[in-house]
C-alpha atoms as a PDB file:
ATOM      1  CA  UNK A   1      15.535  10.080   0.000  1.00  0.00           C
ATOM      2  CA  UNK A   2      14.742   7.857   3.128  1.00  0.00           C
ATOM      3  CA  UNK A   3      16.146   9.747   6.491  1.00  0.00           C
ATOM      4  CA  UNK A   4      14.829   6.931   9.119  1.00  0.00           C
ATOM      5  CA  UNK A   5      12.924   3.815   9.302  1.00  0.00           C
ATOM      6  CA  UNK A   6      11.517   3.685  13.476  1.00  0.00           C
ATOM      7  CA  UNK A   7       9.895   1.351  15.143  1.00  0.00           C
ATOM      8  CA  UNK A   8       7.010   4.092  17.019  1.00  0.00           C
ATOM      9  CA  UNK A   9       4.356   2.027  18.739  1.00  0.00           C
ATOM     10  CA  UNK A  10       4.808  -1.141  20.265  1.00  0.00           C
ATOM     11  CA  UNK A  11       1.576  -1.784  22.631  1.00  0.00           C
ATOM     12  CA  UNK A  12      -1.974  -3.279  23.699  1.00  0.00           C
ATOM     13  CA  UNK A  13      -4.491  -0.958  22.610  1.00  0.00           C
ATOM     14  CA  UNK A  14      -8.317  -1.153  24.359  1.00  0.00           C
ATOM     15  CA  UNK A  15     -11.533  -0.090  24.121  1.00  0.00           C
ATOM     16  CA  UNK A  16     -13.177   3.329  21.650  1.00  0.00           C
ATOM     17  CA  UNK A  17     -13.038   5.858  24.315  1.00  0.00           C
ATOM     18  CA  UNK A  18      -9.249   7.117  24.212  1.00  0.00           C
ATOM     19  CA  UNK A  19      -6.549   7.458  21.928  1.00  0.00           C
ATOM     20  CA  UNK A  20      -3.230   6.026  22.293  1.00  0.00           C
ATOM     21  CA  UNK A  21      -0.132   7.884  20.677  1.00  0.00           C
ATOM     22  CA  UNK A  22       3.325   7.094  19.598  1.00  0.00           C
ATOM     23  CA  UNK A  23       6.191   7.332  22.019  1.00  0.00           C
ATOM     24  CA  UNK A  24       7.006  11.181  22.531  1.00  0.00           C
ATOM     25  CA  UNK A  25      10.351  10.297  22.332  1.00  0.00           C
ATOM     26  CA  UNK A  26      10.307  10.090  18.515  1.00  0.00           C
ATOM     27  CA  UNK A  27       8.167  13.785  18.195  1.00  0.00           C
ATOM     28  CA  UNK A  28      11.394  15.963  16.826  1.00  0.00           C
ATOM     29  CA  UNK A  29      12.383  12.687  14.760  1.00  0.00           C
ATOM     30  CA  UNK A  30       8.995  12.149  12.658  1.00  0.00           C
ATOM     31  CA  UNK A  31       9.175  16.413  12.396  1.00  0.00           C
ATOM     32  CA  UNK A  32      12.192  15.745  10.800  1.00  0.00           C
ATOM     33  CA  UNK A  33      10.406  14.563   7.366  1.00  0.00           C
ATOM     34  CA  UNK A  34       8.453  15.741   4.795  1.00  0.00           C
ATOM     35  CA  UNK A  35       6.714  13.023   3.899  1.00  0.00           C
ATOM     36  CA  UNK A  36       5.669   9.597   6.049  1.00  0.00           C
ATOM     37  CA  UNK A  37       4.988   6.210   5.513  1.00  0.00           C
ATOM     38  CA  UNK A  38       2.899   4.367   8.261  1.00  0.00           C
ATOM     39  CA  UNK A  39       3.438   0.693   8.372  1.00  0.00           C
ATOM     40  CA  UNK A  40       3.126  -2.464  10.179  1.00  0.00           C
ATOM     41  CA  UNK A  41       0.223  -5.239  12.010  1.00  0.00           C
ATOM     42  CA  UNK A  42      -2.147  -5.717  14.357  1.00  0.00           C
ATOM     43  CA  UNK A  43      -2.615  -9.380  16.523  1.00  0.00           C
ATOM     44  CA  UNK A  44      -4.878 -10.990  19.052  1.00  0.00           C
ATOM     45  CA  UNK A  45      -7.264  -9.072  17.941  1.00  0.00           C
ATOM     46  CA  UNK A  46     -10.616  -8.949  19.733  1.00  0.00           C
ATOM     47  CA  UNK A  47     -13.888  -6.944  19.122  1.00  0.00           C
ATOM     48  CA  UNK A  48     -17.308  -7.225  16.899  1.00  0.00           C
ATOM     49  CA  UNK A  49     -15.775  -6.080  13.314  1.00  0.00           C
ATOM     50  CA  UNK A  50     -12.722  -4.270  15.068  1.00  0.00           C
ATOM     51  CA  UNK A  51     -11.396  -1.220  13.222  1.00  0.00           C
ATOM     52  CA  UNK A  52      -7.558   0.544  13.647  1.00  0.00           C
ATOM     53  CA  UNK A  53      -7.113   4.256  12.823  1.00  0.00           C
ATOM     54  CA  UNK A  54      -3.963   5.904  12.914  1.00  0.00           C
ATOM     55  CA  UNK A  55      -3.881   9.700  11.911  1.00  0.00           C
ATOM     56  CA  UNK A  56      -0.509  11.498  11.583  1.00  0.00           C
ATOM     57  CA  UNK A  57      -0.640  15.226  14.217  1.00  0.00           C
ATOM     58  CA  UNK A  58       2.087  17.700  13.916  1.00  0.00           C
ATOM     59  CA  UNK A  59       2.800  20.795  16.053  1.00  0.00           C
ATOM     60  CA  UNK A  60       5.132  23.528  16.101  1.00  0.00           C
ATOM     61  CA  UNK A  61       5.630  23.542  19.954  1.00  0.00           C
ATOM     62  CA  UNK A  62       4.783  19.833  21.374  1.00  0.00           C
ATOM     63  CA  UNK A  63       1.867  21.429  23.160  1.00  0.00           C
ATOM     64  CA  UNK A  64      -0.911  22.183  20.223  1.00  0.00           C
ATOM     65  CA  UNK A  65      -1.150  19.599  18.029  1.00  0.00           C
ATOM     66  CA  UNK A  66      -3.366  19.270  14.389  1.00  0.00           C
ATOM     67  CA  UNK A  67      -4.611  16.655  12.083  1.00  0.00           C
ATOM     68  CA  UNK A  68      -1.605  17.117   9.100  1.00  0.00           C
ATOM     69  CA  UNK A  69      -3.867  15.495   6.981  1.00  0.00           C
ATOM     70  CA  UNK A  70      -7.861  15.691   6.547  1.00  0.00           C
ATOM     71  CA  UNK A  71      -8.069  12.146   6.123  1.00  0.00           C
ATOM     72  CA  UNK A  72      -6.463   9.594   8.311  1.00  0.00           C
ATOM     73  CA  UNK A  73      -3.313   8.117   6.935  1.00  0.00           C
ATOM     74  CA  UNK A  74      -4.677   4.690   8.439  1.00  0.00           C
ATOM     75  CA  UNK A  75      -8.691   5.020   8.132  1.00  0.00           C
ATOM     76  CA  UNK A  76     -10.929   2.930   9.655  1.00  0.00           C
ATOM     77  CA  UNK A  77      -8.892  -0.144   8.598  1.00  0.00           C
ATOM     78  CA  UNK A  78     -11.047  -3.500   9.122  1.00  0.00           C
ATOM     79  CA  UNK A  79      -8.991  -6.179  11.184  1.00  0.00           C
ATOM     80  CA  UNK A  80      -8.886  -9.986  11.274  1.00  0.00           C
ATOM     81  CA  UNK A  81      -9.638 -11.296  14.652  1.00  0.00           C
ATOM     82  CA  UNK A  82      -8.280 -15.056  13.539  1.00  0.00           C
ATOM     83  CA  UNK A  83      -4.846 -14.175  12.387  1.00  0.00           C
ATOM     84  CA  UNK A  84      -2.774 -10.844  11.915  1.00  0.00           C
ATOM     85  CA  UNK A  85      -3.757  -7.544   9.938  1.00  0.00           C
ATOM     86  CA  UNK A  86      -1.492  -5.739   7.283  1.00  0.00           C
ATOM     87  CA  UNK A  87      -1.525  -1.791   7.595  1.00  0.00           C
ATOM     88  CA  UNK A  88      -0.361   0.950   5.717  1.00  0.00           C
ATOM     89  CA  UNK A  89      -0.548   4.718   4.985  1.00  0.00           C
ATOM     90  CA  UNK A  90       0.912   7.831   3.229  1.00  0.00           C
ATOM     91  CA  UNK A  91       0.792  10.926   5.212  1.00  0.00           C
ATOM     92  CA  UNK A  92       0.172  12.601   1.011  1.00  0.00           C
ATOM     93  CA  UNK A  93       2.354  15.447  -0.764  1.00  0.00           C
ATOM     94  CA  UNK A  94       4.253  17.242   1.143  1.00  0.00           C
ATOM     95  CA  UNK A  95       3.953  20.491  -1.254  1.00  0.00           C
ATOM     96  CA  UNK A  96       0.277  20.625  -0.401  1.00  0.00           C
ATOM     97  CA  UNK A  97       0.507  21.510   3.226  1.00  0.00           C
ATOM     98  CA  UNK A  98       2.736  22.623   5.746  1.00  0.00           C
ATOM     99  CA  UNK A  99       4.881  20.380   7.983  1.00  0.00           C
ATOM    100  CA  UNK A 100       5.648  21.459  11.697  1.00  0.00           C
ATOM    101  CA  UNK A 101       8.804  20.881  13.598  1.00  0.00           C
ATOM    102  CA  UNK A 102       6.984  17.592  15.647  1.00  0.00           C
ATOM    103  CA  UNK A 103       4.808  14.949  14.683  1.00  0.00           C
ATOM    104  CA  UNK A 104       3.199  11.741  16.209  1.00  0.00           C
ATOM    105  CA  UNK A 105       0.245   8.841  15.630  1.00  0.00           C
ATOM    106  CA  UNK A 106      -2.857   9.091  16.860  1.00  0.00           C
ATOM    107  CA  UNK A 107      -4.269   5.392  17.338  1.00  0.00           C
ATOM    108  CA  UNK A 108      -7.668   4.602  17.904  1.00  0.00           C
ATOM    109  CA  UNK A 109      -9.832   1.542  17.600  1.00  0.00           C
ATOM    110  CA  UNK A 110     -13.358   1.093  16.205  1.00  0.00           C
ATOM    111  CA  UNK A 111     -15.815  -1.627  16.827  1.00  0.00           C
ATOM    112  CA  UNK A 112     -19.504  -2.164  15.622  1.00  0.00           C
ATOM    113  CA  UNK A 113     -19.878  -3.132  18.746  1.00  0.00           C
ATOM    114  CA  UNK A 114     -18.683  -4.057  22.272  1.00  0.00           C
ATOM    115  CA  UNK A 115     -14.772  -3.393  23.587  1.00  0.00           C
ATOM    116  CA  UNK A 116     -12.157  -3.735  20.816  1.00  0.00           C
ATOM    117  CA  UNK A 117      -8.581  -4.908  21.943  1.00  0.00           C
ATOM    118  CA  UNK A 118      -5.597  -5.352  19.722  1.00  0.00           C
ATOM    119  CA  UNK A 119      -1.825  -5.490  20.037  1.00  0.00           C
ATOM    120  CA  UNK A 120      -0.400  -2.842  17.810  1.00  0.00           C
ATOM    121  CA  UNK A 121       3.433  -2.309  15.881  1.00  0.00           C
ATOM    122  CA  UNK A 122       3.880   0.354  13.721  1.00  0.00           C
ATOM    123  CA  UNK A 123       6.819   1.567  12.044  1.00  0.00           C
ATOM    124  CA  UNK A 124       7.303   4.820  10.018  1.00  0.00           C
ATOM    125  CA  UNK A 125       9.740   5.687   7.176  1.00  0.00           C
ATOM    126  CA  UNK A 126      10.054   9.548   6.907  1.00  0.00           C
ATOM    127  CA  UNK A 127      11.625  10.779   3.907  1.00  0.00           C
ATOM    128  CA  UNK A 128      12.862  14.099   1.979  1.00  0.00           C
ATOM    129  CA  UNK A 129      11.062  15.011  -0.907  1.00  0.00           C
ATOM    130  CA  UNK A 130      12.921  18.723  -1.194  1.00  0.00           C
ATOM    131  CA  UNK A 131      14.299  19.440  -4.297  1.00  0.00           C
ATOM    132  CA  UNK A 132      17.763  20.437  -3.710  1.00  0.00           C
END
């Protein structure tokens, strides 16, 4: 069953070098489900064959955080630089790993070459899968 649908990231992201992360605001609320859904688009996009990668991190104290997946939910997605980009991602089965009490998005942009830029929205659904 769907618990929330959030609006997470709302920003201008630049260059390789650092990642950008969802708003920590919404940590305890994406903790909150077993299972979610990554969606939304990228625009103005700028770069030589710009990529957008968006890996789900959990934590049990919103200090330590891990990859909750080994492969990005979002991986290495190529982006249009003439009109807006499409993305989405499953964070996988929730029986197959454990899920801590926060969670956020790690966003990062790749580029063949030279400084990728791109405005960024992503939403996430988080849903129950429990069996009860």
């Amino acid at each position: 069953m769907r618990i929330f649908n959030q609006l997470v990231f709302d920003g201008y992201v630049t260059g390789t070098a650092q990642n950008v992360y969802s708003d920590s605001q919404y940590y305890p609320l994406l903790g909150l489900a077993d299972q979610l859904s990554v969606s939304g688009y990228t625009a103005q996009v700028t770069g030589t064959t710009p990529t957008l990668t968006v890996q789900v991190e959990q934590s049990f104290d919103n200090v330590r955080w891990q990859n909750r997946n080994a492969t990005a939910e979002v991986n290495a997605a190529t982006l249009s630089t003439t009109g807006e980009t499409n993305v989405q991602g499953q964070d996988g089965n929730p029986t197959a790993r454990p899920t801590l009490a926060f969670a956020r998005l790690r966003i990062t942009l790749g580029a063949a070459s030279g400084t990728p830029n791109a405005q960024v929205r992503l939403w996430v659904t988080g849903r129950d899968r429990s069996e009860a």
